[in-house]
N, C-alpha and C. Protein backbone atom coordinates (compact mmCIF):
# COMPACT_ATOMS: atom_id res chain seq x y z
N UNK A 1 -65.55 18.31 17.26
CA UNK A 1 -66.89 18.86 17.10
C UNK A 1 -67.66 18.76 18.40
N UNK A 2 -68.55 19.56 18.68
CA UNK A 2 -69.25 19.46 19.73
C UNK A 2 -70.71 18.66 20.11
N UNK A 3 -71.14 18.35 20.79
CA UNK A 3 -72.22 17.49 20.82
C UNK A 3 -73.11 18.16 21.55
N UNK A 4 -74.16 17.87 21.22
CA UNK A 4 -75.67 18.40 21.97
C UNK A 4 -76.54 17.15 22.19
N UNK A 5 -77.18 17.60 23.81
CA UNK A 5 -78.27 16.61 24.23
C UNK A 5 -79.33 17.30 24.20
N UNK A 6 -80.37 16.67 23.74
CA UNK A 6 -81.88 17.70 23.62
C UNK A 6 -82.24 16.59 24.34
N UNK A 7 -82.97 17.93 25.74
CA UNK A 7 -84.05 16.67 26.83
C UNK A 7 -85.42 17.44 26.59
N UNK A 8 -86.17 16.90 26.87
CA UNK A 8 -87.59 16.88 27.50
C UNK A 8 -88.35 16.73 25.85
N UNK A 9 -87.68 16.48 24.65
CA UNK A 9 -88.55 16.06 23.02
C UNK A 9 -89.54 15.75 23.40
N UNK A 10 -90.09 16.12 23.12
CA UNK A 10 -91.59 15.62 22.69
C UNK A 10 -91.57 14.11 21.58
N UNK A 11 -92.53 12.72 22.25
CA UNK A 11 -92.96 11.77 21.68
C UNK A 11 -92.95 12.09 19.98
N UNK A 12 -94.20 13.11 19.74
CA UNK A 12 -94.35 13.33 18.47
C UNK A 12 -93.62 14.29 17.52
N UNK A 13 -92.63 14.84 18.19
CA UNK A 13 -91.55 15.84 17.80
C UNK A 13 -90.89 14.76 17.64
N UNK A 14 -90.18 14.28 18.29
CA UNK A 14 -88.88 12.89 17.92
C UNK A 14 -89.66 12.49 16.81
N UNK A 15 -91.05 11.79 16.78
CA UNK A 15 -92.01 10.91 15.87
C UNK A 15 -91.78 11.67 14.20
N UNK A 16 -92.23 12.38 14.24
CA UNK A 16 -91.84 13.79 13.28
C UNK A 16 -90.53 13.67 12.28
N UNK A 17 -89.22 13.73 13.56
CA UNK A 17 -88.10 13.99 13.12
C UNK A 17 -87.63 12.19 12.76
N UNK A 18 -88.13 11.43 13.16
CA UNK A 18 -87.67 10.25 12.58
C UNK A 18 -88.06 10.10 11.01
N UNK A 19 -89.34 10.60 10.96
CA UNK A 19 -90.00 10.74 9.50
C UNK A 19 -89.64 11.47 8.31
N UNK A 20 -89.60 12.02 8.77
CA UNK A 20 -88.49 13.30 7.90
C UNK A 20 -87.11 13.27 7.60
N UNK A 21 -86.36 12.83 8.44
CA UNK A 21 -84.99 11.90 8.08
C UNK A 21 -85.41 10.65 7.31
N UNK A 22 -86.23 10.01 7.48
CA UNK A 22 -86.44 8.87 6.47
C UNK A 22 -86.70 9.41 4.93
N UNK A 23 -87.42 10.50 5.06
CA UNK A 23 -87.83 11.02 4.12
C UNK A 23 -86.82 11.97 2.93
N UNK A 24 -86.16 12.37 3.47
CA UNK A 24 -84.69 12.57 3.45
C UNK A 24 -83.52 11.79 2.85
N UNK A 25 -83.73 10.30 3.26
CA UNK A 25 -82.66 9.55 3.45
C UNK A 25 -81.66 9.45 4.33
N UNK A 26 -81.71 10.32 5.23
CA UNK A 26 -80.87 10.69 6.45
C UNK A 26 -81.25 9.67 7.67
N UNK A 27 -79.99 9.54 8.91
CA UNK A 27 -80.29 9.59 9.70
C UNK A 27 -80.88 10.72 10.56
N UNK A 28 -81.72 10.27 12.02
CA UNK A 28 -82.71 11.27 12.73
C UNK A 28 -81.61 12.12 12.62
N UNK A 29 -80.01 11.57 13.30
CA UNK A 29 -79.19 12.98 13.85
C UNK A 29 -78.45 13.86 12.79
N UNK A 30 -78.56 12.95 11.59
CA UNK A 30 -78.38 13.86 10.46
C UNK A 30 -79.32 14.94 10.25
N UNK A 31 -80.42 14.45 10.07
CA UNK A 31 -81.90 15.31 10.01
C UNK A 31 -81.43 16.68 11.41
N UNK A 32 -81.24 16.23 12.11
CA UNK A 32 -81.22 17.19 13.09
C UNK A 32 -80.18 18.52 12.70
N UNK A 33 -78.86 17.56 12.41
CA UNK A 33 -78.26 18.88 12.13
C UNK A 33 -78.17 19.50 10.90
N UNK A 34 -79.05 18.93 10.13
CA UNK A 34 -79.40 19.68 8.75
C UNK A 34 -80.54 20.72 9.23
N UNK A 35 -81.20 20.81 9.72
CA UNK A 35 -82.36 21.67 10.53
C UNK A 35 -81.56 22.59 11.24
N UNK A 36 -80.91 22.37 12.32
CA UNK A 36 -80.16 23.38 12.97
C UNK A 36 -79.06 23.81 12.44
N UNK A 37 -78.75 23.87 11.29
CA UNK A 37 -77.33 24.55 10.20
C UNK A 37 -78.68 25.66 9.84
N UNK A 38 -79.30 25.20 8.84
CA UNK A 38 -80.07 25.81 8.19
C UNK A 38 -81.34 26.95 8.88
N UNK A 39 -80.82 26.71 10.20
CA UNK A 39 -81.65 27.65 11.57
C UNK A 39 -80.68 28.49 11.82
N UNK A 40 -79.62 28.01 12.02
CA UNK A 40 -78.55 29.22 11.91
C UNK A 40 -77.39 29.84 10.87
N UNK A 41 -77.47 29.78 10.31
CA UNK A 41 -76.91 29.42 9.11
C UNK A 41 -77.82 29.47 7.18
N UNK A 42 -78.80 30.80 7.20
CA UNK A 42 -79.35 30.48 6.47
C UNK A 42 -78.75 31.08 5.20
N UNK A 43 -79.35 30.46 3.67
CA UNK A 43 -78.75 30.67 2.36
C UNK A 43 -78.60 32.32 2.17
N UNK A 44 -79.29 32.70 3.03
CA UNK A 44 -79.89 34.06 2.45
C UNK A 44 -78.60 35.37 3.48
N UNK A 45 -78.08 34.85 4.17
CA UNK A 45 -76.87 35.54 5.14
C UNK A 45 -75.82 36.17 4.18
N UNK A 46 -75.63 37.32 4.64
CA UNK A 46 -74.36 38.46 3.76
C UNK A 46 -72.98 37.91 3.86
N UNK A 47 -72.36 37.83 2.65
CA UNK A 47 -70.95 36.62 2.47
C UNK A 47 -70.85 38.05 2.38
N UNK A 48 -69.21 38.37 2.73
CA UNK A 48 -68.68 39.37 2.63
C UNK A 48 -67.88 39.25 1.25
N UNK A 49 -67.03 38.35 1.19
CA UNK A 49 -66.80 38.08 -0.68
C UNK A 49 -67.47 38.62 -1.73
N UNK A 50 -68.75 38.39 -1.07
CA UNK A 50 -69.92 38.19 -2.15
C UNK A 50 -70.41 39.89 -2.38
N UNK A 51 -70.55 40.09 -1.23
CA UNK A 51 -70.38 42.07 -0.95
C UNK A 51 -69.57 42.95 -1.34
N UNK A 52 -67.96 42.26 -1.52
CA UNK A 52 -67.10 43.17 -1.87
C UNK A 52 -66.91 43.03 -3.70
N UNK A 53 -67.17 41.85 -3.75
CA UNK A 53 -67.01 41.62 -5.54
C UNK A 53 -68.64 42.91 -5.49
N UNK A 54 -69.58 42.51 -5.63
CA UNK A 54 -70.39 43.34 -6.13
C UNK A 54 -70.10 44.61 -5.85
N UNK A 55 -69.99 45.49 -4.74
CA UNK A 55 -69.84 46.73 -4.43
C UNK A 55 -68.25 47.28 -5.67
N UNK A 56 -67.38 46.06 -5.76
CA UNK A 56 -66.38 46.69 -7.20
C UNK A 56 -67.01 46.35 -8.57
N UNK A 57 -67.70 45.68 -8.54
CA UNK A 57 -68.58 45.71 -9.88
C UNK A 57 -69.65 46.88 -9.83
N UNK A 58 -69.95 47.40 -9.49
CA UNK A 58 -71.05 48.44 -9.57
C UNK A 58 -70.01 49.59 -9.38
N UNK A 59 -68.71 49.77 -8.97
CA UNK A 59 -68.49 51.28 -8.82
C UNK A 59 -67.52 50.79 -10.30
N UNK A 60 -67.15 49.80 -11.25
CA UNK A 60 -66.68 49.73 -12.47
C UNK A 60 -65.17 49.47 -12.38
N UNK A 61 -64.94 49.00 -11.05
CA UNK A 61 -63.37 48.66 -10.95
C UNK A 61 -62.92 46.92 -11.66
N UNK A 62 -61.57 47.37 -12.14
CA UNK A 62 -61.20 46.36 -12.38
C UNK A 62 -59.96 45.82 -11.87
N UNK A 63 -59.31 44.43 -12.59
CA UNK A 63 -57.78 44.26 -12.00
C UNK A 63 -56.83 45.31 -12.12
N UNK A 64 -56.96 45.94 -13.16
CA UNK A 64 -55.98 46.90 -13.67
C UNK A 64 -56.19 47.84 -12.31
N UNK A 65 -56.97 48.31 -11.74
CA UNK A 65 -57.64 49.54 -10.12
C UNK A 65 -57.05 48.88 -9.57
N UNK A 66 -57.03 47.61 -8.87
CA UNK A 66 -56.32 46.64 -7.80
C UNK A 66 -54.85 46.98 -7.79
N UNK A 67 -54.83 46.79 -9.05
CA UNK A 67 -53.17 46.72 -8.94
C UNK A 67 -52.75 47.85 -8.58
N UNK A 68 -53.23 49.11 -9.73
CA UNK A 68 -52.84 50.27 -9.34
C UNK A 68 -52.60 50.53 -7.82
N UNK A 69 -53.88 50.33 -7.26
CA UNK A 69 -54.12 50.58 -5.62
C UNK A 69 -52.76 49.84 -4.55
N UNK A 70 -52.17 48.50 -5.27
CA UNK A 70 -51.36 48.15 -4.72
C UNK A 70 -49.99 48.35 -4.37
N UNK A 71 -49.64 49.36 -5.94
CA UNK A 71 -48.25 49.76 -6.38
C UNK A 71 -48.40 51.08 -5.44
N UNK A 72 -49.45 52.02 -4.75
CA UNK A 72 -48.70 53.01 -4.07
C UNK A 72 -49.22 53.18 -2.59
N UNK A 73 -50.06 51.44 -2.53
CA UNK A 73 -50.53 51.35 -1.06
C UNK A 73 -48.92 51.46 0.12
N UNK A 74 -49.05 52.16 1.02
CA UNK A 74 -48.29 51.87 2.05
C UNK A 74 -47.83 50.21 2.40
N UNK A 75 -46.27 49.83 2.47
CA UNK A 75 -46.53 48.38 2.62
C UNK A 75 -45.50 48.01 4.06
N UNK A 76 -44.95 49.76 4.77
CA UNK A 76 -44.40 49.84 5.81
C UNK A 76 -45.16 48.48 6.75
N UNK A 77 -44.81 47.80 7.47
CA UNK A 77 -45.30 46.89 8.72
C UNK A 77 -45.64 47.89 9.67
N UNK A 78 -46.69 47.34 9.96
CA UNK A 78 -47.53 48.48 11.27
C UNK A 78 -46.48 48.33 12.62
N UNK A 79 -46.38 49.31 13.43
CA UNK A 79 -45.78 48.80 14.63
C UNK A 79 -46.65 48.25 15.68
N UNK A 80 -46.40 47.17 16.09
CA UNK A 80 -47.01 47.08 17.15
C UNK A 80 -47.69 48.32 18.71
N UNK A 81 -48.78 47.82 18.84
CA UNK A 81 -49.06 48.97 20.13
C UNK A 81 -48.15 48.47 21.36
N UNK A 82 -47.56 49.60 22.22
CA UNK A 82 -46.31 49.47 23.50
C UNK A 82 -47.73 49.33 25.09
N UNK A 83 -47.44 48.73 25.45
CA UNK A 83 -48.43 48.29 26.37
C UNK A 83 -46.75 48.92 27.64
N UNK A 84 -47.09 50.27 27.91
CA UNK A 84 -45.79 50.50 29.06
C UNK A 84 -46.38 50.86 30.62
C-alpha cells in the first residue's frame, strides 16, 4: 500500500481531525483515510454490475436470453494483432 505525507496542516485542521477520529472511534490516520476513500470514492459512483443488471431488467431479459445468446455467440479465439 502506499503512504502519504501531508505537510504544511494546519494546527486546527490536525486539532479537528484528532476530534473527529475520537469521535469516530478511530485513529487520526484512520480518520484520514476514511475521509479520503469517501473523497474519492463516493457511494453514489456508477458500478458497472450494477448498470448492466438494471439495463437487462428493464429491457425484460432473462437467464433463459443469456443462454440463448451464448449457444450461437461466436466462441472462435480472436487472433492476435501481427505487429510486422
Amino acid at each position: 500500500m502506499a503512504a502519504v505525507t501531508i505537510r504544511n496542516l494546519s494546527d486546527e485542521v490536525h486539532r479537528a481531525l484528532k476530534v473527529r477520529a475520537a469521535q469516530h472511534g478511530r485513529s487520526t490516520e484512520a480518520e484520514m483515510r476514511v475521509i479520503l476513500e469517501t473523497a474519492v470514492r463516493p457511494a453514489s459512483r456508477l458500478r458497472l454490475g450494477t448498470a448492466l443488471v438494471e439495463m437487462s431488467q428493464e429491457l425484460g431479459l432473462t437467464n433463459a436470453d443469456v443462454e440463448a445468446l451464448d449457444l450461437i455467440r461466436d466462441k472462435t479465439p480472436a487472433e492476435p494483432p501481427r505487429f510486422e
